[in-house]
N, C-alpha and C. Protein backbone atom coordinates (compact mmCIF):
# COMPACT_ATOMS: atom_id res chain seq x y z
N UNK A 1 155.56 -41.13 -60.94
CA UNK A 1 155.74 -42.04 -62.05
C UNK A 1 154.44 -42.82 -62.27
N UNK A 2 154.19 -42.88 -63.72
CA UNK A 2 152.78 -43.61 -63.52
C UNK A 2 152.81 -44.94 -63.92
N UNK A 3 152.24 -45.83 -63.42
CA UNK A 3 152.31 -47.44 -63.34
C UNK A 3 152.20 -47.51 -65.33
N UNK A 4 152.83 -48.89 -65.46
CA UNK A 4 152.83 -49.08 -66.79
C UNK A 4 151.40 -49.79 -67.31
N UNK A 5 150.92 -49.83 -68.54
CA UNK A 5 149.74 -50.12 -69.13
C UNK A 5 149.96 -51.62 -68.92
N UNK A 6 149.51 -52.48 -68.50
CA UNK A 6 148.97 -53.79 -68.14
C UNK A 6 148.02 -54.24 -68.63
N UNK A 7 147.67 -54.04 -70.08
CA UNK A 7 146.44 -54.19 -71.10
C UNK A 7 146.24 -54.58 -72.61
N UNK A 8 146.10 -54.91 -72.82
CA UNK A 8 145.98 -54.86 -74.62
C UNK A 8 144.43 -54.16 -74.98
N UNK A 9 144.46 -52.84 -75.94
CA UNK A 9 142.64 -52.74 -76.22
C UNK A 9 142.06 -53.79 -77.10
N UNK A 10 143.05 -54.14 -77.81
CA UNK A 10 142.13 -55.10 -78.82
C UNK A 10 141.88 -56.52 -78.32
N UNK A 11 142.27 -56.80 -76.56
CA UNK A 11 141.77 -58.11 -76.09
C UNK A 11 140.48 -58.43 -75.64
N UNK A 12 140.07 -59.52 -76.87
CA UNK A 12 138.29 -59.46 -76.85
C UNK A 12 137.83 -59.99 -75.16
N UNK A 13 138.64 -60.03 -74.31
CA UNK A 13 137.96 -60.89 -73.14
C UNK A 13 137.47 -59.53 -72.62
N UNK A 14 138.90 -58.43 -72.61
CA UNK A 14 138.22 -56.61 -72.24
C UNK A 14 137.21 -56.40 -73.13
N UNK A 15 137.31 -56.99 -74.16
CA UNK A 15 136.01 -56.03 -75.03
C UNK A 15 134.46 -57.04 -74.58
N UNK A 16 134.60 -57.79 -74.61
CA UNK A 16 133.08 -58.44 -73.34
C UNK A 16 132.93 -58.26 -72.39
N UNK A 17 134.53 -58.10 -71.70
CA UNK A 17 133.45 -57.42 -70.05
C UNK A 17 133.35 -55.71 -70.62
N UNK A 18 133.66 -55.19 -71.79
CA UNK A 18 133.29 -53.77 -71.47
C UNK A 18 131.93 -53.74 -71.83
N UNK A 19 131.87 -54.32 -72.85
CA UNK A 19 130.20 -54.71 -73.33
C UNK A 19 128.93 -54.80 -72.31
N UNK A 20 129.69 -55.74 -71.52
CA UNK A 20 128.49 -56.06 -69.71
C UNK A 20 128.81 -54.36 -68.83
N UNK A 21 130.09 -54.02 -68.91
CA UNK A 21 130.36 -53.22 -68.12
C UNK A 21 129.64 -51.54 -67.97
N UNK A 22 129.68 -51.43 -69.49
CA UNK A 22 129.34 -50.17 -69.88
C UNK A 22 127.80 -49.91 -70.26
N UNK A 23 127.17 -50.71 -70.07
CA UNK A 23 125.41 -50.42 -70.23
C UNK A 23 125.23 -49.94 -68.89
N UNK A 24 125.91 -50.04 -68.05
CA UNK A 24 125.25 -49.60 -66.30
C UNK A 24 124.90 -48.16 -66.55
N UNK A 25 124.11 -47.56 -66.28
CA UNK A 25 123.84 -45.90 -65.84
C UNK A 25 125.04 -45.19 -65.38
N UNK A 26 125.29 -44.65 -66.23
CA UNK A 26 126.77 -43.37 -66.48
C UNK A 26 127.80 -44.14 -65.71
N UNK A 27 128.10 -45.26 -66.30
CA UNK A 27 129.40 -45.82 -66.20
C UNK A 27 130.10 -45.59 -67.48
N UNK A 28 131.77 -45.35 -66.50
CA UNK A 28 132.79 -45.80 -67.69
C UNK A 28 133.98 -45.84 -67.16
N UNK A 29 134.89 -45.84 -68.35
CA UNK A 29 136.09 -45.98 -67.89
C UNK A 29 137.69 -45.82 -67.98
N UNK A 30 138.15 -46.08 -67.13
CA UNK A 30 139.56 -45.13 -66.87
C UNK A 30 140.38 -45.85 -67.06
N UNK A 31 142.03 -45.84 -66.72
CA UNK A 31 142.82 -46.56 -66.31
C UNK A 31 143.38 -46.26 -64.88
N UNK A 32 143.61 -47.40 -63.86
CA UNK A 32 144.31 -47.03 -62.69
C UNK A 32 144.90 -48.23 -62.52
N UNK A 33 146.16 -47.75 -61.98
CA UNK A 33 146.85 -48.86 -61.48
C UNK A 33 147.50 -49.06 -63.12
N UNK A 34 147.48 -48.83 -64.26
CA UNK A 34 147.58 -49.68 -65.30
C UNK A 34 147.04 -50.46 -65.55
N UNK A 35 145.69 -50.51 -65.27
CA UNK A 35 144.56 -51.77 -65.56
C UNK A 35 142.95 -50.95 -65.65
N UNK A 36 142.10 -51.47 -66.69
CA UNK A 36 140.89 -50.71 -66.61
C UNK A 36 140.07 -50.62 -65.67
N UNK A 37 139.67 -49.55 -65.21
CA UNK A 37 138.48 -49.70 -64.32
C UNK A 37 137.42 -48.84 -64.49
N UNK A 38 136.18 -49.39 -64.17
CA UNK A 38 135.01 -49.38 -64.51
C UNK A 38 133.83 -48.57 -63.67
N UNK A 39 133.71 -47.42 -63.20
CA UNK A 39 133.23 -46.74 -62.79
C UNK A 39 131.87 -45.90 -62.67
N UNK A 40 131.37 -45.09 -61.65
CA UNK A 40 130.30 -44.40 -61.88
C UNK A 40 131.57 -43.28 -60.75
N UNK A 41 131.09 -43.09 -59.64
CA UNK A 41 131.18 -42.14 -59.07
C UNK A 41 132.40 -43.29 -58.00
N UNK A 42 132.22 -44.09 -57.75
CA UNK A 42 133.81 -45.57 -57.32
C UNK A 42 133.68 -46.47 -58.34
N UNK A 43 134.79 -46.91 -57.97
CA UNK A 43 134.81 -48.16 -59.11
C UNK A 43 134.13 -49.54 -58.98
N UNK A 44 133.39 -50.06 -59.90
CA UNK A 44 132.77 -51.40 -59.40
C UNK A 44 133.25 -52.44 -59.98
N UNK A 45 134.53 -52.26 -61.10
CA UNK A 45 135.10 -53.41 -61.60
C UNK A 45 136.35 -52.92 -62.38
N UNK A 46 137.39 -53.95 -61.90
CA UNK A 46 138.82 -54.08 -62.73
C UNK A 46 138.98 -55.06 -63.75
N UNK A 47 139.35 -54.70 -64.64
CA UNK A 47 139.91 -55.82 -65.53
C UNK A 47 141.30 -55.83 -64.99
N UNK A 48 141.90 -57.46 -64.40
CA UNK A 48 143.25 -57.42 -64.13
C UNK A 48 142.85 -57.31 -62.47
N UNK A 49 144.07 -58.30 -61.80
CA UNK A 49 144.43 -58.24 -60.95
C UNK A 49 145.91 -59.20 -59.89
N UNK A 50 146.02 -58.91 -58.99
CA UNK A 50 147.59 -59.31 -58.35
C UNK A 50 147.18 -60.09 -57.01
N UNK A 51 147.39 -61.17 -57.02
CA UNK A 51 147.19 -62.24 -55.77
C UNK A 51 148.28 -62.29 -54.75
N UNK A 52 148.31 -62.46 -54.06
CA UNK A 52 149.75 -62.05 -52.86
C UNK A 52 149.26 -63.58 -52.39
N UNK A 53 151.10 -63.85 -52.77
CA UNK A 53 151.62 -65.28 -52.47
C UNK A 53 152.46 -65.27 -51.11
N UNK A 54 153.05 -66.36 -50.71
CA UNK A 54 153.78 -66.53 -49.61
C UNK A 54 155.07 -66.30 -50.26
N UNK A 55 155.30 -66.71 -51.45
CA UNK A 55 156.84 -66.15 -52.18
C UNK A 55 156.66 -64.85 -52.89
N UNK A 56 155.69 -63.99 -52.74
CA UNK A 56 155.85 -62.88 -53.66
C UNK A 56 154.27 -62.35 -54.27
N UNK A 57 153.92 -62.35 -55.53
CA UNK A 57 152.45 -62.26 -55.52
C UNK A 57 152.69 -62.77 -57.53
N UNK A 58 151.37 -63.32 -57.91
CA UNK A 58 151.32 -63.61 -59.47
C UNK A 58 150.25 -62.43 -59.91
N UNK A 59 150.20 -62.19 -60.73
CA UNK A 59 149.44 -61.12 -61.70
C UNK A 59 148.73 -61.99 -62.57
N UNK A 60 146.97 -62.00 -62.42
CA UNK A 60 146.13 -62.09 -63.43
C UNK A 60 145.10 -61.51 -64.34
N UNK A 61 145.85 -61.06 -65.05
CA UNK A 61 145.69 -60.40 -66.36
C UNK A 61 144.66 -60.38 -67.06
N UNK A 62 144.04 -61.83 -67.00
CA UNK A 62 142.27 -62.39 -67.66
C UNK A 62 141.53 -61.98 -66.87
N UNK A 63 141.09 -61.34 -65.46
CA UNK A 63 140.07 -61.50 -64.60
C UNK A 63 139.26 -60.57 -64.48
N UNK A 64 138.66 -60.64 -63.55
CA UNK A 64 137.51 -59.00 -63.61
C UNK A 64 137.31 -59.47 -61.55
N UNK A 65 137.47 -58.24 -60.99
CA UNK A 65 137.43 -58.12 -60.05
C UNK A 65 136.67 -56.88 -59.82
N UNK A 66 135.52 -57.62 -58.58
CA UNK A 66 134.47 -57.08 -58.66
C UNK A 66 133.85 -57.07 -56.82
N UNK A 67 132.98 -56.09 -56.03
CA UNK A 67 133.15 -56.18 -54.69
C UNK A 67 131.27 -57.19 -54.76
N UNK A 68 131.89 -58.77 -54.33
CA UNK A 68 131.14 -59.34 -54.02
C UNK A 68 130.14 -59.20 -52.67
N UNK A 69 128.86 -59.58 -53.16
CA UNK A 69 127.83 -59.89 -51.91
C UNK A 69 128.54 -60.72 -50.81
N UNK A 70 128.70 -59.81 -49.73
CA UNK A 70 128.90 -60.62 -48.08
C UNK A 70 128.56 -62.17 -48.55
N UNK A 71 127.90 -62.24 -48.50
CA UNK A 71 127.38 -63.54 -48.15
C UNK A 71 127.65 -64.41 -48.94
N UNK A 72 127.73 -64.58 -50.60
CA UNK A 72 128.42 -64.75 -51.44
C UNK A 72 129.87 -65.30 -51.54
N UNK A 73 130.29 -64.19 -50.51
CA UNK A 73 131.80 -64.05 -51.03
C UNK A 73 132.63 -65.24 -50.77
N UNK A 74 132.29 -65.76 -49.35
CA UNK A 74 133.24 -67.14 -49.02
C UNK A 74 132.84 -68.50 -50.19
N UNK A 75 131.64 -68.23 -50.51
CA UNK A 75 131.65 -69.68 -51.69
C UNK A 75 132.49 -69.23 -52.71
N UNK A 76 132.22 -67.86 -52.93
CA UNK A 76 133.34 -67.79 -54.02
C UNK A 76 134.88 -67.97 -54.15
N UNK A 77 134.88 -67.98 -53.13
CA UNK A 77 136.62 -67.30 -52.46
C UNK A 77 137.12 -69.27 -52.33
N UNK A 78 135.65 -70.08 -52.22
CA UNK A 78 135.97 -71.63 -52.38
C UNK A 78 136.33 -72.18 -53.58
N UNK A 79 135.86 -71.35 -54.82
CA UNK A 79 135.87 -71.98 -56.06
C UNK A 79 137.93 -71.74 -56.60
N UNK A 80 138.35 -72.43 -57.27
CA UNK A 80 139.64 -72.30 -57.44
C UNK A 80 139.33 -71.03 -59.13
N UNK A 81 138.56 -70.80 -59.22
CA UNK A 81 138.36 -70.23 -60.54
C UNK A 81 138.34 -68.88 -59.91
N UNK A 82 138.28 -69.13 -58.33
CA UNK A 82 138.31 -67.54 -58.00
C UNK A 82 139.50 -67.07 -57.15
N UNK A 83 139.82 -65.76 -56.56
CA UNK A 83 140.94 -65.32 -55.81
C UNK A 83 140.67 -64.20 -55.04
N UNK A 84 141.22 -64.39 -54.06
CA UNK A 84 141.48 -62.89 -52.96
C UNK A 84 142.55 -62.06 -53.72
N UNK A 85 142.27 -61.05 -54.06
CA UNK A 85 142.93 -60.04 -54.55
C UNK A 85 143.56 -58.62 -53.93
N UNK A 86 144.96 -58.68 -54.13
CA UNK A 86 145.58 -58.02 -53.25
C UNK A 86 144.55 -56.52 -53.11
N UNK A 87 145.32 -56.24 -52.04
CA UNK A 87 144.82 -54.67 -51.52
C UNK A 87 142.93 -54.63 -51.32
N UNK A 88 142.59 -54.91 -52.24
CA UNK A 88 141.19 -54.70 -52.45
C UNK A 88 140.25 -56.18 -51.86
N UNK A 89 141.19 -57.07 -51.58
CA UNK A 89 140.52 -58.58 -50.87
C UNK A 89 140.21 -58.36 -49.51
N UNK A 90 140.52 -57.50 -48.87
CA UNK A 90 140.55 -57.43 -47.37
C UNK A 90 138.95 -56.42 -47.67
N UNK A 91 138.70 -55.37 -48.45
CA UNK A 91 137.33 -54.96 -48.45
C UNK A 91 136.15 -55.89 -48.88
N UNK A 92 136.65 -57.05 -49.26
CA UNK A 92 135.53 -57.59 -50.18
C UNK A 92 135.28 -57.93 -51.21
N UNK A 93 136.15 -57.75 -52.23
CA UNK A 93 136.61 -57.55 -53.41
C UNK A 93 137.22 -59.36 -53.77
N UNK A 94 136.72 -59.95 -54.70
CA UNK A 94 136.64 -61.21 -55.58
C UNK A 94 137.30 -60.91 -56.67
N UNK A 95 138.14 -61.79 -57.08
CA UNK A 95 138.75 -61.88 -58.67
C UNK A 95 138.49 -63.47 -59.12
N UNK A 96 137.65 -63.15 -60.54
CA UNK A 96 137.33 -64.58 -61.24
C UNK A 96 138.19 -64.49 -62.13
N UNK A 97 138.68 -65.74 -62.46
CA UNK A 97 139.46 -65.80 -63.75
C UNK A 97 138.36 -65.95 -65.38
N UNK A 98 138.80 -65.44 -65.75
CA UNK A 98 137.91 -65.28 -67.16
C UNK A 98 138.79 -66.03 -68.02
N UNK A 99 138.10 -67.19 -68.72
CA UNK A 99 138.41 -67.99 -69.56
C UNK A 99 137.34 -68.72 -70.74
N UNK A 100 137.70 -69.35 -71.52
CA UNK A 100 137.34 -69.69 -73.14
C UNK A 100 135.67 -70.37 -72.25
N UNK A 101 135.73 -70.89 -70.94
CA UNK A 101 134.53 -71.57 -70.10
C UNK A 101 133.62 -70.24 -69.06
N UNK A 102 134.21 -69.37 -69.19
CA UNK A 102 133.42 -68.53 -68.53
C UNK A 102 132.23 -68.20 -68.98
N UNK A 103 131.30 -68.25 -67.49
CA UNK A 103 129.73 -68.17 -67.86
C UNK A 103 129.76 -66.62 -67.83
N UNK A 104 128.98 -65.74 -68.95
CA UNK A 104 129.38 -64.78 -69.11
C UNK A 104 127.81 -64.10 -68.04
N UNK A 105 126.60 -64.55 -68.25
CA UNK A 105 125.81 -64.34 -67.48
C UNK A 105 126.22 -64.43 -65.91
N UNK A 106 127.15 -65.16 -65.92
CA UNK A 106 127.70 -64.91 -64.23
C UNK A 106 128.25 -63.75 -64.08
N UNK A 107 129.11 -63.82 -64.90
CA UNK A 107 129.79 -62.44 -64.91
C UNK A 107 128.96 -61.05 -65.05
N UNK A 108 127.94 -61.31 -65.92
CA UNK A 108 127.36 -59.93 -65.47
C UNK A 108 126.37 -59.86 -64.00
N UNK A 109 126.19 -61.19 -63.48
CA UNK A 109 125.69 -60.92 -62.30
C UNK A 109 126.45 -60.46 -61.15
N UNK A 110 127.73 -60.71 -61.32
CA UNK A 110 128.66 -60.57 -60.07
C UNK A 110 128.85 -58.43 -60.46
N UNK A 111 128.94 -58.49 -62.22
CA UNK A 111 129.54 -56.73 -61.85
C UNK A 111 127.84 -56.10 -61.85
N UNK A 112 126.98 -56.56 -61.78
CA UNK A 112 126.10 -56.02 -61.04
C UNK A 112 125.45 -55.75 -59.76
N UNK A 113 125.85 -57.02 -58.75
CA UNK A 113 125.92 -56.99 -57.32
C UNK A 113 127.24 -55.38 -57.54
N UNK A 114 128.08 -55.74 -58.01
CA UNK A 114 129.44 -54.71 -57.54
C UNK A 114 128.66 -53.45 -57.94
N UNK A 115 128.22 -52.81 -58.53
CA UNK A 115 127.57 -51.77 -59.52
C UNK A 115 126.65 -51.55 -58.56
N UNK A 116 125.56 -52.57 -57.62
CA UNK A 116 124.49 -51.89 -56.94
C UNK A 116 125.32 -51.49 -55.49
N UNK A 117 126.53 -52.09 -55.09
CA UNK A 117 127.25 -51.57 -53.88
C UNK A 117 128.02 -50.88 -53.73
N UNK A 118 128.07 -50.28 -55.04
CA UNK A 118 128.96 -48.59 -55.14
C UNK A 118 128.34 -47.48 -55.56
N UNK A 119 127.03 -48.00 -56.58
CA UNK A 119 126.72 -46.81 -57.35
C UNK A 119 125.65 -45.70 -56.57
N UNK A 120 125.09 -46.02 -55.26
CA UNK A 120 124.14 -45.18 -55.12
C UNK A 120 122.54 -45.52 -55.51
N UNK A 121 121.61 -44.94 -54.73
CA UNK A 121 120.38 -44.71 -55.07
C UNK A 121 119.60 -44.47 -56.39
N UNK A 122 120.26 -43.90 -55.98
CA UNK A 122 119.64 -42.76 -57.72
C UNK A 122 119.96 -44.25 -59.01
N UNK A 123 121.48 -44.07 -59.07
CA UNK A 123 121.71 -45.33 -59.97
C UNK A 123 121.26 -46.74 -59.98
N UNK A 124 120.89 -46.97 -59.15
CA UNK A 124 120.30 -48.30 -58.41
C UNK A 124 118.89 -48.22 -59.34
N UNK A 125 118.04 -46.84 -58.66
CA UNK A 125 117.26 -47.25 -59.40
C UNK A 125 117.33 -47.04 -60.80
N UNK A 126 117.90 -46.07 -61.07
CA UNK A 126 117.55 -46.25 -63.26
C UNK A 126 118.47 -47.47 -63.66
N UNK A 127 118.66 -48.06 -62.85
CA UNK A 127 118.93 -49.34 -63.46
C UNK A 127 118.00 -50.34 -63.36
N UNK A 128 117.13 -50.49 -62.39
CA UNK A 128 116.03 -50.94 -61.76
C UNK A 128 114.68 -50.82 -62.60
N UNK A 129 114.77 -49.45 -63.43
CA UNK A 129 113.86 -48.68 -63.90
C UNK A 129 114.21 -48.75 -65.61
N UNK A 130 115.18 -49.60 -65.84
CA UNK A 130 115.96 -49.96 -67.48
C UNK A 130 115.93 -48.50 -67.99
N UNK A 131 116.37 -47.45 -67.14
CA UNK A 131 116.81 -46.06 -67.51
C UNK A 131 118.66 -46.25 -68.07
């Protein structure tokens, strides 16, 4: 059975992160889970994600979850604008909430840390190389 669509296409918050998302070197994207994700050869970013509560778990729908820099990750994981995200929080993996205040230059810095820790060499550099 395949998970249900968890998306709208015409929601402009997806259509700006696809904008940041899709200039990376042969990225694109799919659906999994019922939520977009953003790929080369793994995925380096979800639109959408599910927080695991002590009563159950909430679903946020606005976010972009992305596998943050080590070192990074605990300030982020401090900010309330951010979240451990199920399944994928235990690898490393950050969810920001995306809202009407989101710095969008942040945002493309975070799915670019994610983009240089999945995509490989090769991609690393023609991105490096504005290929």
């Amino acid at each position: 059975m395949a998970h249900p669509r968890m998306f709208d296409d015409d929601d402009p918050v997806l259509g700006r992160l696809r904008e940041i998302t899709l200039t990376f070197p042969d990225a694109a994207e799919k659906v999994s889970f019922g939520i977009p994700a953003f790929y080369t050869t793994k995925v380096f970013a979800y639109y959408g994600g599910s927080e695991k509560l002590d009563d159950g778990y909430v679903r946020h729908g606005s976010s972009v979850l992305v596998l943050a820099d080590p070192v990074e990750l605990p300030a982020l994981l401090a900010e309330a604008r951010c979240y451990l995200p199920m399944y994928l929080g235990v690898a490393g993996w950050v969810g920001l909430h995306l809202t009407d205040h989101t710095d969008w230059d942040e945002v493309r810095e975070l799915v670019d840390t994610s983009y240089r820790l999945t995509a490989g060499i090769r991609r690393v550099k023609r991105l490096d190389d504005g290929r």
